[in-house]
N, C-alpha and C. Protein backbone atom coordinates (compact mmCIF):
# COMPACT_ATOMS: atom_id res chain seq x y z
N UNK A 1 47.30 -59.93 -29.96
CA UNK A 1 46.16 -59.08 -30.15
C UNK A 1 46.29 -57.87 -29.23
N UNK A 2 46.39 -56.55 -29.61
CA UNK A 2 46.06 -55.79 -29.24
C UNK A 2 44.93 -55.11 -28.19
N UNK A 3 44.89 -54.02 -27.23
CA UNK A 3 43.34 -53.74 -26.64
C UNK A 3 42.59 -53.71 -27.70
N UNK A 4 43.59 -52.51 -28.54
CA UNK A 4 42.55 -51.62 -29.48
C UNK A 4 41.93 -52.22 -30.22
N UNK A 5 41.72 -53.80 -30.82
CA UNK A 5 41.06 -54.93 -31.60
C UNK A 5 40.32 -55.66 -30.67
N UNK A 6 40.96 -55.36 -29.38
CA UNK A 6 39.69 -56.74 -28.23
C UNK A 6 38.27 -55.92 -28.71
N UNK A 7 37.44 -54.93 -27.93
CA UNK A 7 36.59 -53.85 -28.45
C UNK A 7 35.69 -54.43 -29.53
N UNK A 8 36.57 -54.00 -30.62
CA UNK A 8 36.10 -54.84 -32.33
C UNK A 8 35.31 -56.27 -32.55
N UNK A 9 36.16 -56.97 -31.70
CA UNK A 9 36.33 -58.23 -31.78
C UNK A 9 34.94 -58.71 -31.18
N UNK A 10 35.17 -58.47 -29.95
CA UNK A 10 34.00 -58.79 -28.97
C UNK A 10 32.89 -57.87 -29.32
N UNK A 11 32.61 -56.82 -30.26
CA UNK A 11 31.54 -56.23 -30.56
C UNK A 11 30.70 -57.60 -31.79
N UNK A 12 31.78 -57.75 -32.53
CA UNK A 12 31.63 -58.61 -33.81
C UNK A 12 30.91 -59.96 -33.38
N UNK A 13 31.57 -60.29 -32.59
CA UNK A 13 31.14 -61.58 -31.34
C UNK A 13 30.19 -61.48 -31.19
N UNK A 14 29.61 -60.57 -30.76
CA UNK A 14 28.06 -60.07 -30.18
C UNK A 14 26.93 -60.36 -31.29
N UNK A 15 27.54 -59.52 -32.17
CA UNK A 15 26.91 -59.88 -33.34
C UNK A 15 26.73 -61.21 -34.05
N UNK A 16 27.35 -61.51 -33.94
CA UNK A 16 27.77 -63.20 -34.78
C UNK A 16 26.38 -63.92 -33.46
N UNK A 17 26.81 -63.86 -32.59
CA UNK A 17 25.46 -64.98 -31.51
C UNK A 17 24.60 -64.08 -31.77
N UNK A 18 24.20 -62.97 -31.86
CA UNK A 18 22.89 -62.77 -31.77
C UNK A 18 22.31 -62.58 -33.65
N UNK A 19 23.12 -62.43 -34.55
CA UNK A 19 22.36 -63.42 -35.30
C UNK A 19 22.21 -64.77 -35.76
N UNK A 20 22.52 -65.60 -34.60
CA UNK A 20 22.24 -67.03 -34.79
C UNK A 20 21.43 -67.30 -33.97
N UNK A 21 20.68 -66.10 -32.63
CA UNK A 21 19.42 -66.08 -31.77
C UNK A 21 18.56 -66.07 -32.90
N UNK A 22 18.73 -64.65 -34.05
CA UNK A 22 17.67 -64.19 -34.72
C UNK A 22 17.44 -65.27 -35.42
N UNK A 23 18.18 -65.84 -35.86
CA UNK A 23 18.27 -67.32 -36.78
C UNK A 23 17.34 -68.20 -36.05
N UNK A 24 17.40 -68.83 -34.69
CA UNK A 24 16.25 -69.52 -34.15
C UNK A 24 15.12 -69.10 -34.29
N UNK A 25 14.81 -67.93 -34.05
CA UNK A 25 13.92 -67.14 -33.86
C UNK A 25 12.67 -67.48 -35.36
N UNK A 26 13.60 -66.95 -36.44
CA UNK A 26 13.17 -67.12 -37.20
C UNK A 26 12.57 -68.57 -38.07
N UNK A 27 13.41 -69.24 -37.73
CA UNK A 27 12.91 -70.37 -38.04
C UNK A 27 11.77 -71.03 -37.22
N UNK A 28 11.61 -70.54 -36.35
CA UNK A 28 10.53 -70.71 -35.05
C UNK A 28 9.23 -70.13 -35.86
N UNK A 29 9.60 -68.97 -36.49
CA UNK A 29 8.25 -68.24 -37.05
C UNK A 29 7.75 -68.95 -38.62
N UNK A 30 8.95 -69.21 -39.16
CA UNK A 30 8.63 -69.25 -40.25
C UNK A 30 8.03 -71.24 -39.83
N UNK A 31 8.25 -71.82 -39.21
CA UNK A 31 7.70 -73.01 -39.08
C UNK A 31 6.53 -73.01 -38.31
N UNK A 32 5.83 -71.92 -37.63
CA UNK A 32 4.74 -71.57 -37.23
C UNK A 32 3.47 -71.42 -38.29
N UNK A 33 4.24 -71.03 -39.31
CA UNK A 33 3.45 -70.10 -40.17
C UNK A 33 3.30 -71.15 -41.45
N UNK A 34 3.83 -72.50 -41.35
CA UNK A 34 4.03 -72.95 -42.60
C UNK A 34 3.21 -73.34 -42.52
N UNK A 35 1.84 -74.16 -41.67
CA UNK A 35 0.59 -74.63 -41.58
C UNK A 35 -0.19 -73.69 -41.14
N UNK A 36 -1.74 -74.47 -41.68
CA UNK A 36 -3.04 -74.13 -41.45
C UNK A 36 -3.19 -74.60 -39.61
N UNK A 37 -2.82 -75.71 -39.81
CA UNK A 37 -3.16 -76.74 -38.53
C UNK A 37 -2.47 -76.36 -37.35
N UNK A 38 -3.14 -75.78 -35.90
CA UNK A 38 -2.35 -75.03 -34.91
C UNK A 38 -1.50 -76.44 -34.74
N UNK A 39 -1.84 -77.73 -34.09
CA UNK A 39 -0.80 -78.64 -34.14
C UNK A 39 0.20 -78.78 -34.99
N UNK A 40 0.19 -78.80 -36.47
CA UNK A 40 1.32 -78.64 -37.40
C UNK A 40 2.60 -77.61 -37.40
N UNK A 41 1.71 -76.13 -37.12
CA UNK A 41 2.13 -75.15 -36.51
C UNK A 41 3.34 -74.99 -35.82
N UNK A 42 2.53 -75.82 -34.74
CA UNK A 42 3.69 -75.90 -33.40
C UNK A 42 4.48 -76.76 -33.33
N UNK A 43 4.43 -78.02 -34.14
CA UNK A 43 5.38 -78.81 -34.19
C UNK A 43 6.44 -78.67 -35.16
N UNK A 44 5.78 -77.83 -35.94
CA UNK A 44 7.27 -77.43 -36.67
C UNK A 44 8.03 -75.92 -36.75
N UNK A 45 7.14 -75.98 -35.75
CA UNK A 45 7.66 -73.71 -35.13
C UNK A 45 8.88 -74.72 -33.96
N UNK A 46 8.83 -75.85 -33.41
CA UNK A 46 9.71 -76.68 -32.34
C UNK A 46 10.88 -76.87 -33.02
N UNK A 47 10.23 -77.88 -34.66
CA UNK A 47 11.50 -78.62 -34.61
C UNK A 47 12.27 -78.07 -35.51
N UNK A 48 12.07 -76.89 -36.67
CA UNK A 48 12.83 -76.39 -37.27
C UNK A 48 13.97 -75.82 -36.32
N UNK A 49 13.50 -74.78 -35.29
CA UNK A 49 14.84 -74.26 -34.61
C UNK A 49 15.83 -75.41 -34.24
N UNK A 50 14.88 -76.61 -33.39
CA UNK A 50 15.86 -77.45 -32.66
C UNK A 50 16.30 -78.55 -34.08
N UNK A 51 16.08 -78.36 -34.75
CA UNK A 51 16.86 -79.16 -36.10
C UNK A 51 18.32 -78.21 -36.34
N UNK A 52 17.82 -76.88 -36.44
CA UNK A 52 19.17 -75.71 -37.01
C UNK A 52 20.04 -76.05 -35.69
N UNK A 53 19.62 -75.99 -34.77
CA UNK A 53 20.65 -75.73 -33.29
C UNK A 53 21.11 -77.10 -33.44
N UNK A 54 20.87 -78.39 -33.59
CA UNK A 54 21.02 -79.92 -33.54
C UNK A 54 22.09 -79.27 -34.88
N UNK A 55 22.16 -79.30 -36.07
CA UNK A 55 23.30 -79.11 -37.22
C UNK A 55 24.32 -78.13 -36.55
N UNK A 56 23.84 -76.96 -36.05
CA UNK A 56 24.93 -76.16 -35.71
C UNK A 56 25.61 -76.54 -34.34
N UNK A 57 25.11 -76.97 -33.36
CA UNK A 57 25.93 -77.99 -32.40
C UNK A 57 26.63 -78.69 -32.33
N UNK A 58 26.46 -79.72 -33.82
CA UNK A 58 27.27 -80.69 -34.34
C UNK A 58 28.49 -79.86 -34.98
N UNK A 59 28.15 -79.68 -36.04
CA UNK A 59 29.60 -79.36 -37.33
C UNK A 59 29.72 -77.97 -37.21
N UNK A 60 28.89 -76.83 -36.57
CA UNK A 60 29.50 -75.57 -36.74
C UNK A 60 29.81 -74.67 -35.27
N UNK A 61 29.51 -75.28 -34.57
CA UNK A 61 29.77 -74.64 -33.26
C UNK A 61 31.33 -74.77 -32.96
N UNK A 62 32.00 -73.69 -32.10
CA UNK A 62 33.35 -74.02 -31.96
C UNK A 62 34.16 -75.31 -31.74
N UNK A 63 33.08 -75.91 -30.41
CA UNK A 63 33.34 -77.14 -29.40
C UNK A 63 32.70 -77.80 -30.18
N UNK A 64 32.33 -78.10 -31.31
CA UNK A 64 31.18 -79.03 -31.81
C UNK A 64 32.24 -80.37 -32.08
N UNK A 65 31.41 -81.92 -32.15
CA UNK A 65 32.09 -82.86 -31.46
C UNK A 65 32.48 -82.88 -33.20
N UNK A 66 31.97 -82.52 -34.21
CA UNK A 66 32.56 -83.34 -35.90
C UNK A 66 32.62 -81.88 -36.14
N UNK A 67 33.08 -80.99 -35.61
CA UNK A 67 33.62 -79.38 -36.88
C UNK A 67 34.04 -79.72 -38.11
N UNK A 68 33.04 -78.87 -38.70
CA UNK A 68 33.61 -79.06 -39.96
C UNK A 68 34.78 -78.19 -40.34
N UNK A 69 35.89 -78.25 -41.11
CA UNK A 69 36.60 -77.53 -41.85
C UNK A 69 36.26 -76.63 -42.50
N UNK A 70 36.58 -75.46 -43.11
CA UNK A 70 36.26 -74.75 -44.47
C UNK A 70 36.61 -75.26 -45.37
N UNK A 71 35.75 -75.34 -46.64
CA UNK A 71 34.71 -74.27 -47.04
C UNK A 71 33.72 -75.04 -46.59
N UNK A 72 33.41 -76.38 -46.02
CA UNK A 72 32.42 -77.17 -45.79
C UNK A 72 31.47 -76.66 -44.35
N UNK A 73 32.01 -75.45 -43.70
CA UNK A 73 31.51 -75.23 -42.55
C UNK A 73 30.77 -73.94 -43.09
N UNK A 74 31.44 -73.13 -43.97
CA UNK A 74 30.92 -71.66 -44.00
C UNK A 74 29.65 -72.21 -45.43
N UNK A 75 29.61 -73.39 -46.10
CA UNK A 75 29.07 -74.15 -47.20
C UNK A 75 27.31 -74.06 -46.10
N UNK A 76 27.28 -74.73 -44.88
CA UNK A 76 26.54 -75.00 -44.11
C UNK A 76 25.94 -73.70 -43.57
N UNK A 77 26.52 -72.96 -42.92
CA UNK A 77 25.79 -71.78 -42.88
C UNK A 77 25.32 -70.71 -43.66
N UNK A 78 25.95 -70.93 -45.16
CA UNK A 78 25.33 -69.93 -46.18
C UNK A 78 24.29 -70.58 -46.17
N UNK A 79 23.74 -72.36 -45.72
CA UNK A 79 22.61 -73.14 -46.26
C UNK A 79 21.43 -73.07 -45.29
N UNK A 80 21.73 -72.69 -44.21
CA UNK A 80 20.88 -72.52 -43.32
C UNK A 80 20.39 -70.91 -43.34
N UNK A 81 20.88 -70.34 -43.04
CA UNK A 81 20.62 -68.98 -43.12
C UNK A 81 19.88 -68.41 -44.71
N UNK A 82 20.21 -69.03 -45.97
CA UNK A 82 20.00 -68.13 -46.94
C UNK A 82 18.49 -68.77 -47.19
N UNK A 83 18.50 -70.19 -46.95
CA UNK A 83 17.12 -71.05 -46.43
C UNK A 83 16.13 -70.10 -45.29
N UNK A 84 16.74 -69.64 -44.60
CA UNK A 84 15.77 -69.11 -43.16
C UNK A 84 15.57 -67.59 -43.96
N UNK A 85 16.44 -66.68 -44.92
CA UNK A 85 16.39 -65.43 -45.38
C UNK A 85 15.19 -66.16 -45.83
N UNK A 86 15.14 -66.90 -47.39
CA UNK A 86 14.18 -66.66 -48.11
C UNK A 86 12.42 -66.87 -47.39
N UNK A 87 12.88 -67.96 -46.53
CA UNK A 87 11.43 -68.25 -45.50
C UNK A 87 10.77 -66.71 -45.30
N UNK A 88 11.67 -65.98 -44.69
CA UNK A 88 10.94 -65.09 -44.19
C UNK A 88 10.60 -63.86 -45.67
N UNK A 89 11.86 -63.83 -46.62
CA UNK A 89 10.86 -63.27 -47.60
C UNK A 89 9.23 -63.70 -48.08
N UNK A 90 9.55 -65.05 -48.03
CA UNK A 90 8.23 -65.62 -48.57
C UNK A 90 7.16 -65.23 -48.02
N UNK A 91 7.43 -65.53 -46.80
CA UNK A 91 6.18 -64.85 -45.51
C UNK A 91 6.30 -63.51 -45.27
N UNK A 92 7.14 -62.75 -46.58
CA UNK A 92 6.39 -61.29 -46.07
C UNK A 92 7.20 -60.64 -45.78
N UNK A 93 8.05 -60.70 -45.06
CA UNK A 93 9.06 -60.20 -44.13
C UNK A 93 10.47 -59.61 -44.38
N UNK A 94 10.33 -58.57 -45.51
CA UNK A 94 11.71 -58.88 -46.14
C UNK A 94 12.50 -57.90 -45.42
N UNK A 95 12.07 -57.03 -44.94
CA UNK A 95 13.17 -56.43 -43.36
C UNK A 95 14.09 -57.07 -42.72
N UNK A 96 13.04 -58.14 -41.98
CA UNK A 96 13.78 -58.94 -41.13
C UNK A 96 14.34 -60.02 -41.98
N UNK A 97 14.18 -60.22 -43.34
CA UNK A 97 14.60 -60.98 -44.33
C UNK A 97 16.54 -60.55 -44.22
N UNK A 98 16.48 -58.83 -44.80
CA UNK A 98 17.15 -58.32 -44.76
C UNK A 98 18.57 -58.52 -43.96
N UNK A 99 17.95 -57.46 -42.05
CA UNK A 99 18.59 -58.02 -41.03
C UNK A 99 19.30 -58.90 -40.94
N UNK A 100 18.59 -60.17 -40.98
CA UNK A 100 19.13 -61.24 -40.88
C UNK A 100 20.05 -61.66 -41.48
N UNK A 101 20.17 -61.46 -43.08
CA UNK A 101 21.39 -61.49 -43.57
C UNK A 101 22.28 -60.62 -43.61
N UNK A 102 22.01 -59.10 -42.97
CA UNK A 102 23.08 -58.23 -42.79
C UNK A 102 24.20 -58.77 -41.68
N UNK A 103 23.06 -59.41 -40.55
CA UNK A 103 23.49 -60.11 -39.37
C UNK A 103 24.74 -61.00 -39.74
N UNK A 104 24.14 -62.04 -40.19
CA UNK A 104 25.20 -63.78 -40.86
C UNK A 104 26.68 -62.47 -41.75
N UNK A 105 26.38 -62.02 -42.35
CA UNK A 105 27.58 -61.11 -43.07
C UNK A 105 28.33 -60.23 -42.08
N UNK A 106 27.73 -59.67 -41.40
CA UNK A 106 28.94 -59.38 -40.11
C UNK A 106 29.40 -60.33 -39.47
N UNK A 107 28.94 -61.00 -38.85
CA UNK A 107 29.36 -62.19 -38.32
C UNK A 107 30.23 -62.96 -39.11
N UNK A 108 30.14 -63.18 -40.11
CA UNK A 108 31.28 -63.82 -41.16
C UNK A 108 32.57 -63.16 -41.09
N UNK A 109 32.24 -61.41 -41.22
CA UNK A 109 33.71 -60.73 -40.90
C UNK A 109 34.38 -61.28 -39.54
N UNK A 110 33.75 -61.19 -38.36
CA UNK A 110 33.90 -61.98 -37.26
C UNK A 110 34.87 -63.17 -37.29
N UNK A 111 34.24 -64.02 -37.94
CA UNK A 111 34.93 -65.25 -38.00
C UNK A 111 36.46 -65.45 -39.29
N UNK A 112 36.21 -64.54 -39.92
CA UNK A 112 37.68 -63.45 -40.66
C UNK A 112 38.52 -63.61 -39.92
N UNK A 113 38.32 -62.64 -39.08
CA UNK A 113 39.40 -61.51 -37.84
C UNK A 113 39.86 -62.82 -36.98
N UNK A 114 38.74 -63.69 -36.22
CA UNK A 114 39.08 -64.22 -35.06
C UNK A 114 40.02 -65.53 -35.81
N UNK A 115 40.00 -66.03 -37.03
CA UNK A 115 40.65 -67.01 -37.51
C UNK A 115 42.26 -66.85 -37.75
């Protein structure tokens, strides 16, 4: 690898984690928002993120203890993410609907390059 690709690389990087922040994030809101009931609310504004982070810890994280292979890994994150896009269309949000999947699609180039 070249300098002139480190730059690229580690920009892409950047991108790739911070839309899998926005990814918590979102699922935080959109499980906030799925009840009437402030208790319901909050228990599933908790466990949606820590459900996505619990799957992506496991099979999609680098160090994850069962990685999955492709296509069964990139299968998993089109499923999480295109799940968390439509949430937030539903609720309104189709900006950050947007973002978010502009986000996961750079980040995919990311994981292109670095493979």
């Amino acid at each position: 690898m070249t300098q002139e690709q480190t730059p690229s690389i580690g920009l892409l990087a950047g991108v790739r984690f911070l839309s899998e922040l926005v990814l918590l994030a979102a699922l935080a809101f959109i499980g906030a928002a799925m009840f009437d009931s402030l208790l319901l609310s909050i228990v599933a504004g908790i466990a949606l993120p820590l459900a996505a982070a619990a799957i992506w810890g496991t099979f999609i994280a680098p160090r994850a203890p069962r990685h999955l292979g492709e296509p069964a890994r990139t299968i998993v994150e089109v499923l999480i993410f295109g799940v968390t896009v439509v949430g937030l269309l539903v609720y309104g949000y189709l900006v950050f609907g947007i973002v978010l999947a502009v986000l996961f699609a750079v980040g995919k180039v990311y994981d292109r390059r670095a493979a």
